[in-house]
N, C-alpha and C. Protein backbone atom coordinates (compact mmCIF):
# COMPACT_ATOMS: atom_id res chain seq x y z
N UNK A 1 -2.81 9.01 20.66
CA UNK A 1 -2.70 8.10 19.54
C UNK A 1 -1.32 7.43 19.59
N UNK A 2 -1.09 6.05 19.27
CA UNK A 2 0.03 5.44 19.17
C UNK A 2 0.55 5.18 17.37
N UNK A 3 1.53 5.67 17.94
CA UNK A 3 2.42 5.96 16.20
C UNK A 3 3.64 4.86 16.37
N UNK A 4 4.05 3.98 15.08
CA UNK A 4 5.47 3.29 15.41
C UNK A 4 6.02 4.09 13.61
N UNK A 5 7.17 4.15 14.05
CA UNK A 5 7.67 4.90 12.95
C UNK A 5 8.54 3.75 11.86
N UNK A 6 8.05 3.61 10.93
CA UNK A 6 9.11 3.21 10.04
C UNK A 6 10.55 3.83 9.78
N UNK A 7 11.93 3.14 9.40
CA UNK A 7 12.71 3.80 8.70
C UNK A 7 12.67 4.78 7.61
N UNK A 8 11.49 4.67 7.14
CA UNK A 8 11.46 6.04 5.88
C UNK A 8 11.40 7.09 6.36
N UNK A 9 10.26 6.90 7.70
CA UNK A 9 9.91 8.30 8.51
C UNK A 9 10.82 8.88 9.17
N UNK A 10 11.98 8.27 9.41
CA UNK A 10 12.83 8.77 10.20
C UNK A 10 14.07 9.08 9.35
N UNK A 11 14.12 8.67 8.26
CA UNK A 11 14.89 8.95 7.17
C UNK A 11 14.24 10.58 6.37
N UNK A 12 13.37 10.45 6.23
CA UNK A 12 12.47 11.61 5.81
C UNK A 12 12.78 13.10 6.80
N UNK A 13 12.54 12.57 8.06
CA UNK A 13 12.77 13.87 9.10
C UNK A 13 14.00 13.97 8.71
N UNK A 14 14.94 13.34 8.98
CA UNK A 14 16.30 13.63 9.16
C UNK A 14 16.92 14.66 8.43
N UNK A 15 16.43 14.03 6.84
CA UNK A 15 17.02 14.54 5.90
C UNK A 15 16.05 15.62 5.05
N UNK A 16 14.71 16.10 6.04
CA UNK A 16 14.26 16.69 5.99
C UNK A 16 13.40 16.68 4.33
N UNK A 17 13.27 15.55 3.91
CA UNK A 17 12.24 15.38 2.68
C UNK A 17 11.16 14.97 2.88
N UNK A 18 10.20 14.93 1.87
CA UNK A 18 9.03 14.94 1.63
C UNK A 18 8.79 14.14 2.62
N UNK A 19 7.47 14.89 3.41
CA UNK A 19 6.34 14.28 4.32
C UNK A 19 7.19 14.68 6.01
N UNK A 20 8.43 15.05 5.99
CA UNK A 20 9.17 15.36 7.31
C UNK A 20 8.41 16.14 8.34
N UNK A 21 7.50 17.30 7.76
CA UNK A 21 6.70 17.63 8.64
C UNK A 21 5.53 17.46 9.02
N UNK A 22 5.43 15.91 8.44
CA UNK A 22 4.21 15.23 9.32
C UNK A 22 4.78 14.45 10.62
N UNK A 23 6.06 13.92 9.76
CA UNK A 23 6.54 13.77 11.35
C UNK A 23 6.50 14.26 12.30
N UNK A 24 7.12 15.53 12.12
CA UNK A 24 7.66 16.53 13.17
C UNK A 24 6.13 16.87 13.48
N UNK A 25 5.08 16.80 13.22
CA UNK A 25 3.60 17.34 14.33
C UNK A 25 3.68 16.23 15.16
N UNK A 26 4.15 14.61 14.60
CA UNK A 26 3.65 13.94 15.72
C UNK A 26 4.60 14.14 16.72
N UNK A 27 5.92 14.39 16.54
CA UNK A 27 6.67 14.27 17.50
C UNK A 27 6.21 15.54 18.18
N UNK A 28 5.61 16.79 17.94
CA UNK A 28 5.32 17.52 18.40
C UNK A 28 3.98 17.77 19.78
N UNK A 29 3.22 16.47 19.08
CA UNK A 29 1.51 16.31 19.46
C UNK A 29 2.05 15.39 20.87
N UNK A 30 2.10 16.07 22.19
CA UNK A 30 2.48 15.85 23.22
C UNK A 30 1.91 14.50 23.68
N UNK A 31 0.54 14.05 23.07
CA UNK A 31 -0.60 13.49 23.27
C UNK A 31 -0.57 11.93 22.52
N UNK A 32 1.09 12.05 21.52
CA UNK A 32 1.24 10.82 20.86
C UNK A 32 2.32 10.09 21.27
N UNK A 33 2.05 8.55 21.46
CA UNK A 33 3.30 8.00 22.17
C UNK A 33 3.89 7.31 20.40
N UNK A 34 4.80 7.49 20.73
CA UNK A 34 5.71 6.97 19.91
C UNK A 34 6.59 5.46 19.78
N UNK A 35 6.75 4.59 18.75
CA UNK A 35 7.63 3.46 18.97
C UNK A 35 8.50 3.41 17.82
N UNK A 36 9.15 2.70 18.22
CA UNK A 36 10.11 2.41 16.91
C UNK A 36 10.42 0.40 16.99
N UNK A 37 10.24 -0.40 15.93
CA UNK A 37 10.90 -1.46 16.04
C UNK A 37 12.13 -1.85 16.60
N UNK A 38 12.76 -2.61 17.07
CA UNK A 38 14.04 -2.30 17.28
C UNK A 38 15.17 -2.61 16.06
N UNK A 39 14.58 -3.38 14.72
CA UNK A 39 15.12 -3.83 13.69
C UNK A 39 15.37 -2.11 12.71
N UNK A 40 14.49 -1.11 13.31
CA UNK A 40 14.27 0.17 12.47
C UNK A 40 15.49 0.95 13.27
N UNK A 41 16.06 0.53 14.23
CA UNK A 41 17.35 1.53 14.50
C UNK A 41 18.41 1.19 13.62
N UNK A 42 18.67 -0.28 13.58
CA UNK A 42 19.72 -0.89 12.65
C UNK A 42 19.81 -0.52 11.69
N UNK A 43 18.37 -0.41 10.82
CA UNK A 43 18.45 0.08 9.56
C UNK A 43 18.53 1.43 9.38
N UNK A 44 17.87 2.12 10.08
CA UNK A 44 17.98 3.72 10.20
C UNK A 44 19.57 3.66 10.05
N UNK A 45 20.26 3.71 10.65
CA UNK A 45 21.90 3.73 10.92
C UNK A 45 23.09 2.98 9.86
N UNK A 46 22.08 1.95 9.14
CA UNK A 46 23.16 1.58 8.09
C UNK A 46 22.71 2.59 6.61
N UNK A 47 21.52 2.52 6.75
CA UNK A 47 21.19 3.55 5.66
C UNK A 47 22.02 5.37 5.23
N UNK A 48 21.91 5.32 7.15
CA UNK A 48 22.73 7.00 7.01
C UNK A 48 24.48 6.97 6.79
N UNK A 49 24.72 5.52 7.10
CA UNK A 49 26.46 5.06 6.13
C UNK A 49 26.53 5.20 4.71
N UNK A 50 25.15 4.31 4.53
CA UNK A 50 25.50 4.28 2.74
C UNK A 50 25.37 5.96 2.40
N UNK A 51 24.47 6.77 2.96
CA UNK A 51 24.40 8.16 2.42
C UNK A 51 25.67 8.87 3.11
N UNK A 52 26.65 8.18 3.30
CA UNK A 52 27.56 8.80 3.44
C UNK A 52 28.29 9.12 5.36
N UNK A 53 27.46 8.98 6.00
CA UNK A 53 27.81 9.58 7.87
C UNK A 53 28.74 8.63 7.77
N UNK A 54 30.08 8.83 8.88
CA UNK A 54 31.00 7.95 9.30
C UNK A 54 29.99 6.77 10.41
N UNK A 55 30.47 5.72 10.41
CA UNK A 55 30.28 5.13 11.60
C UNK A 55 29.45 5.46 12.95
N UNK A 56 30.56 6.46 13.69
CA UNK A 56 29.81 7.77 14.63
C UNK A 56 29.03 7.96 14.56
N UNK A 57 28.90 9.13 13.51
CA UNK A 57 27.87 9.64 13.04
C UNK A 57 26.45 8.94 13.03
N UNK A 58 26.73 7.83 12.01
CA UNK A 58 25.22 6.96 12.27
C UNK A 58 25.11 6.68 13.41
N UNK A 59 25.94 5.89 14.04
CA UNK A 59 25.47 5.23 15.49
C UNK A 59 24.75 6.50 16.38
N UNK A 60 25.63 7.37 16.48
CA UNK A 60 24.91 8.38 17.10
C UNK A 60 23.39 9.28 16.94
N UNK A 61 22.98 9.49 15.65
CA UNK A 61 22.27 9.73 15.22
C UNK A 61 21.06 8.87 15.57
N UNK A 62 21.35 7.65 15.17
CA UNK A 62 20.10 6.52 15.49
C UNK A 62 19.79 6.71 17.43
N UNK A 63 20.87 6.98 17.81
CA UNK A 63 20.75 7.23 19.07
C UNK A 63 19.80 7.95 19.82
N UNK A 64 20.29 9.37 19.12
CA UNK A 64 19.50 10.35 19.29
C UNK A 64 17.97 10.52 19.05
N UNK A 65 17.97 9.66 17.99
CA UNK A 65 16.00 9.52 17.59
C UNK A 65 15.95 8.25 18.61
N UNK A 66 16.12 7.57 18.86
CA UNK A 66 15.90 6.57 19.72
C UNK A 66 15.41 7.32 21.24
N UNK A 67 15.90 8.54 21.50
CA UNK A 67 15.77 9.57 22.28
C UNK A 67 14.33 10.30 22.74
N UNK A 68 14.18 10.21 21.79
CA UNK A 68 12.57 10.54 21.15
C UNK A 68 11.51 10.12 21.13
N UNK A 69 11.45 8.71 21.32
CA UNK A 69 10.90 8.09 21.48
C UNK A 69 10.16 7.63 22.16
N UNK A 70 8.78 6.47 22.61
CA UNK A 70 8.30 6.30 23.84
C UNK A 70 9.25 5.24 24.07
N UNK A 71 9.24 4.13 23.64
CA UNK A 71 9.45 2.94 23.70
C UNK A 71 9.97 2.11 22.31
N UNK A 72 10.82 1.10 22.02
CA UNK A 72 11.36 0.18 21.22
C UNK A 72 10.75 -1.27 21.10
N UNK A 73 10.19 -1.52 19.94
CA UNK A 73 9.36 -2.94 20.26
C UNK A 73 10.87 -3.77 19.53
N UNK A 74 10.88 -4.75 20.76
CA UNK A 74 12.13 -5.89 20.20
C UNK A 74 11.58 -7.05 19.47
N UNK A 75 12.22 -7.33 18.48
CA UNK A 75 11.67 -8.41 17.94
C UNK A 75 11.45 -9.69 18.46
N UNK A 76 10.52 -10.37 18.68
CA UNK A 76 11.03 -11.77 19.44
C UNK A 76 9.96 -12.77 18.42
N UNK A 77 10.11 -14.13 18.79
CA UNK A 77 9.78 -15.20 17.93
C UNK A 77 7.95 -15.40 18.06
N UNK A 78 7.10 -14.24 18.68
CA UNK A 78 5.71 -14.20 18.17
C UNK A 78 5.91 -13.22 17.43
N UNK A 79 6.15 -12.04 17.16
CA UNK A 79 6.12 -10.86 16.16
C UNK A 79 7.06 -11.74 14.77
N UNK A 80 7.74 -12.29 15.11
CA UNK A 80 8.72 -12.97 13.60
C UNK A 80 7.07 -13.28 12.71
N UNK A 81 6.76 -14.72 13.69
CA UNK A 81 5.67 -15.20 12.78
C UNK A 81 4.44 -14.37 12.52
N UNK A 82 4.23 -13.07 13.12
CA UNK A 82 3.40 -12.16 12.78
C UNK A 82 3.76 -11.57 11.74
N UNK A 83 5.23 -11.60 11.41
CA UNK A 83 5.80 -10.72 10.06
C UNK A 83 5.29 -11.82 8.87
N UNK A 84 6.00 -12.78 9.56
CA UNK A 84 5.14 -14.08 8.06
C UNK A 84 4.08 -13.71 8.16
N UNK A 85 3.38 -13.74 8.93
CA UNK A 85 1.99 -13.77 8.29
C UNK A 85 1.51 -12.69 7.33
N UNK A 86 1.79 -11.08 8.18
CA UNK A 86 1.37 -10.25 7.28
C UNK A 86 1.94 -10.33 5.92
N UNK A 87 3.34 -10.58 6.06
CA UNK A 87 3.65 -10.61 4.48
C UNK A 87 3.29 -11.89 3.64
N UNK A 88 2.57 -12.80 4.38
CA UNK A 88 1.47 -13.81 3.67
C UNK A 88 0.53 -13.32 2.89
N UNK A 89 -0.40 -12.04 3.60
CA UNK A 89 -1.37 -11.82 3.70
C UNK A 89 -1.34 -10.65 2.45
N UNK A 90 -0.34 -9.88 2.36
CA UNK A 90 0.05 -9.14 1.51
C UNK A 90 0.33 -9.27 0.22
N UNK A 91 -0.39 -8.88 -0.91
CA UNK A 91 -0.40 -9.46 -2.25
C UNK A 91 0.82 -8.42 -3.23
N UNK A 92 1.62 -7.84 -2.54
CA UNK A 92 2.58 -7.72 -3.04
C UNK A 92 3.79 -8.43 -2.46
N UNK A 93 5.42 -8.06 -2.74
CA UNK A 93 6.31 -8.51 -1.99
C UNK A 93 6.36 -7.52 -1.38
N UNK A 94 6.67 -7.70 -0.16
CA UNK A 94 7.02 -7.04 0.84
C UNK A 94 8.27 -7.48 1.97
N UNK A 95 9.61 -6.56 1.70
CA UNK A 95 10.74 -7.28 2.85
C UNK A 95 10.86 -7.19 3.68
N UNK A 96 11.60 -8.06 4.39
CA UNK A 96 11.86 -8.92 5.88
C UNK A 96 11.87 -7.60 6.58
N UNK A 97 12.92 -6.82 6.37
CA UNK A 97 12.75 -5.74 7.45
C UNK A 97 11.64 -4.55 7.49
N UNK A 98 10.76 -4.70 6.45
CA UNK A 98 9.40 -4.06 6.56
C UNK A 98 8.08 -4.79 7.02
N UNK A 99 8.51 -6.01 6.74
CA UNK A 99 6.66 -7.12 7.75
C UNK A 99 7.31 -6.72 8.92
N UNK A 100 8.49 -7.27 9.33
CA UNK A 100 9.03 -6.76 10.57
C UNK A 100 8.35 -5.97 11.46
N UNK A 101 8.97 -4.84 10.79
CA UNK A 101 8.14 -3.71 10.96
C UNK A 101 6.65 -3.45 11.54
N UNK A 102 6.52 -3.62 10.30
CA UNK A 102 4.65 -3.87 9.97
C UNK A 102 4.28 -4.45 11.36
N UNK A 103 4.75 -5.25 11.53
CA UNK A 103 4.02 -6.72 12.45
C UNK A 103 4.09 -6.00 13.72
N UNK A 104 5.22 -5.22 14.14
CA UNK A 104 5.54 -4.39 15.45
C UNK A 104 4.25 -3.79 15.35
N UNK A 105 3.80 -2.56 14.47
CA UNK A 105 3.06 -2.08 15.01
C UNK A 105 1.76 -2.39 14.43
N UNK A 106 1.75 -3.63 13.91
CA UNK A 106 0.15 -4.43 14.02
C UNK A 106 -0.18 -4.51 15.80
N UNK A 107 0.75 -5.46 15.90
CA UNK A 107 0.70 -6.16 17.11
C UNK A 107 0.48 -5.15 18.19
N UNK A 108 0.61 -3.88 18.30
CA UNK A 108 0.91 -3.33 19.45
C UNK A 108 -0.27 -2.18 18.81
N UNK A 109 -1.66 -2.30 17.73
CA UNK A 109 -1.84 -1.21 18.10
C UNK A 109 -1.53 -0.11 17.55
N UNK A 110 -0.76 -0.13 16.92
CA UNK A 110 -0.04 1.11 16.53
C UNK A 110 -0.36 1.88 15.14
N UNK A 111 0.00 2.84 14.64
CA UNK A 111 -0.73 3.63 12.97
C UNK A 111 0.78 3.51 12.87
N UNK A 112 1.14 2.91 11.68
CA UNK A 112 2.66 2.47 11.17
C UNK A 112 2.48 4.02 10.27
N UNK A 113 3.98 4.77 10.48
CA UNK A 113 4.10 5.65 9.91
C UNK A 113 5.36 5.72 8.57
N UNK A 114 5.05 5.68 7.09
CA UNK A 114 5.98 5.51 6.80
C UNK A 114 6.06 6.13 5.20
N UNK A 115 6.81 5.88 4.27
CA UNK A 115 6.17 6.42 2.89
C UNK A 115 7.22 5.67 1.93
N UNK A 116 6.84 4.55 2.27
CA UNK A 116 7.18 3.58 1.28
C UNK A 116 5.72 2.55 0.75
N UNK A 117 5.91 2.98 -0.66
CA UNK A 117 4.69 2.03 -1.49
C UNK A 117 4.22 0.94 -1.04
N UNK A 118 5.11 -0.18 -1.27
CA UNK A 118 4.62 -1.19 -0.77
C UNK A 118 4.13 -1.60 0.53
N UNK A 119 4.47 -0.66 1.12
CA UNK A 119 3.48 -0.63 2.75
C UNK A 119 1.93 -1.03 2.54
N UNK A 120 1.70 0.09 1.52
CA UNK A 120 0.47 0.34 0.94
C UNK A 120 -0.46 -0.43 0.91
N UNK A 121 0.18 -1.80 0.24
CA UNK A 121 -0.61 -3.17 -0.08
C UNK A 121 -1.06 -3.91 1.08
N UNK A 122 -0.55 -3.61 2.02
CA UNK A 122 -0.55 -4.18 3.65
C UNK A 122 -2.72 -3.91 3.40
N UNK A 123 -2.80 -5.17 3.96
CA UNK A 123 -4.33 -4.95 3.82
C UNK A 123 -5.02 -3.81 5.10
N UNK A 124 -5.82 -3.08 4.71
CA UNK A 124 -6.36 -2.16 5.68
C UNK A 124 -6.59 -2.35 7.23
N UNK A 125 -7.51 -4.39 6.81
CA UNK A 125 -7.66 -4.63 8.05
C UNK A 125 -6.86 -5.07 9.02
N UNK A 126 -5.34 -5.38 8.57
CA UNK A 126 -4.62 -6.48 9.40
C UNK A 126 -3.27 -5.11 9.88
N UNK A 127 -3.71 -3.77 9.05
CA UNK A 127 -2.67 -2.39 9.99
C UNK A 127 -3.19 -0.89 9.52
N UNK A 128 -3.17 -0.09 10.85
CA UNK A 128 -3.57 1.03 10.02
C UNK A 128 -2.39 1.55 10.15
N UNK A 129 -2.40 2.64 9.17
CA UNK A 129 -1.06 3.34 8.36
C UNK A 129 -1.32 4.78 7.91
N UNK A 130 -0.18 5.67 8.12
CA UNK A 130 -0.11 6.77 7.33
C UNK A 130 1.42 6.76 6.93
N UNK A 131 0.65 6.91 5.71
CA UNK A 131 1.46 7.59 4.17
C UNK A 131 1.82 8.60 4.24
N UNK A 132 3.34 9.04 4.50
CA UNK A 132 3.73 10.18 4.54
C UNK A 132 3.52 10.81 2.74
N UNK A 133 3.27 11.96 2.76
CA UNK A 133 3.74 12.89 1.66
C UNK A 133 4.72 12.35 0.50
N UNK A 134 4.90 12.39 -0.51
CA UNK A 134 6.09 11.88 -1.55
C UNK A 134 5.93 12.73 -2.63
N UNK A 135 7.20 13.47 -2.84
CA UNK A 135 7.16 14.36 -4.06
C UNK A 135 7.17 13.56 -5.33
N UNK A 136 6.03 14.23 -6.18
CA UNK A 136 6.58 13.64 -7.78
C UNK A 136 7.16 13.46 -8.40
């Protein structure tokens, strides 16, 4: 099975909250290739600043899951307008660095892994998705 991981999911493992060990089966399930956007390292890494990591720290960190990985989908100017579209298509708002997202692993195929709401609204047919876990 092909998995692309959102920033939540990898925010989630890290910091080991809700839904982290759904991650950790896929990274486990020898049998799943893995991606990451390449817009989801950036953010992975500024996110773990604002929670506080030095510089280092983030850069390195993003590194390390980057490690993990099968492969990095780079953004280029057909996936952009794939992000418009889905977030056309999407009857909520949904931001730039999540159609992004989204659009990576429309385009490629992929079960977007993540546990942020507004993913949610992403229509069934245009991505499939799992919803990590979220405590009440």
């Amino acid at each position: 099975m092909l998995y692309l991981f959102d920033t939540s999911a990898l925010l989630a493992h890290y910091r080991r909250e809700s839904g982290w060990q759904q991650v950790q089966a896929i990274f486990d399930n020898t049998a799943a290739d893995i991606l990451l956007a390449s817009v989801t390292l950036t953010e992975f890494a500024r996110r773990l600043r604002e929670l506080g990591a030095s510089d280092a720290e983030a850069r390195q960190t993003a590194e390390a899951y980057r490690l993990l990985v099968n492969d990095v989908v780079s953004i280029d100017e057909r996936l952009a307008f794939a992000a418009f579209d889905l977030a056309r298509a999407t009857p909520k708002r949904l931001p730039l660095a999540d159609s992004l997202i989204a659009a990576a692993a429309s385009e490629r195929g992929a079960c977007l892994v993540h546990r942020d709401d507004h993913m949610s609204h992403i229509p069934a047919n245009l991505l499939r998705q799992m919803m990590l876990s979220v405590e009440s």
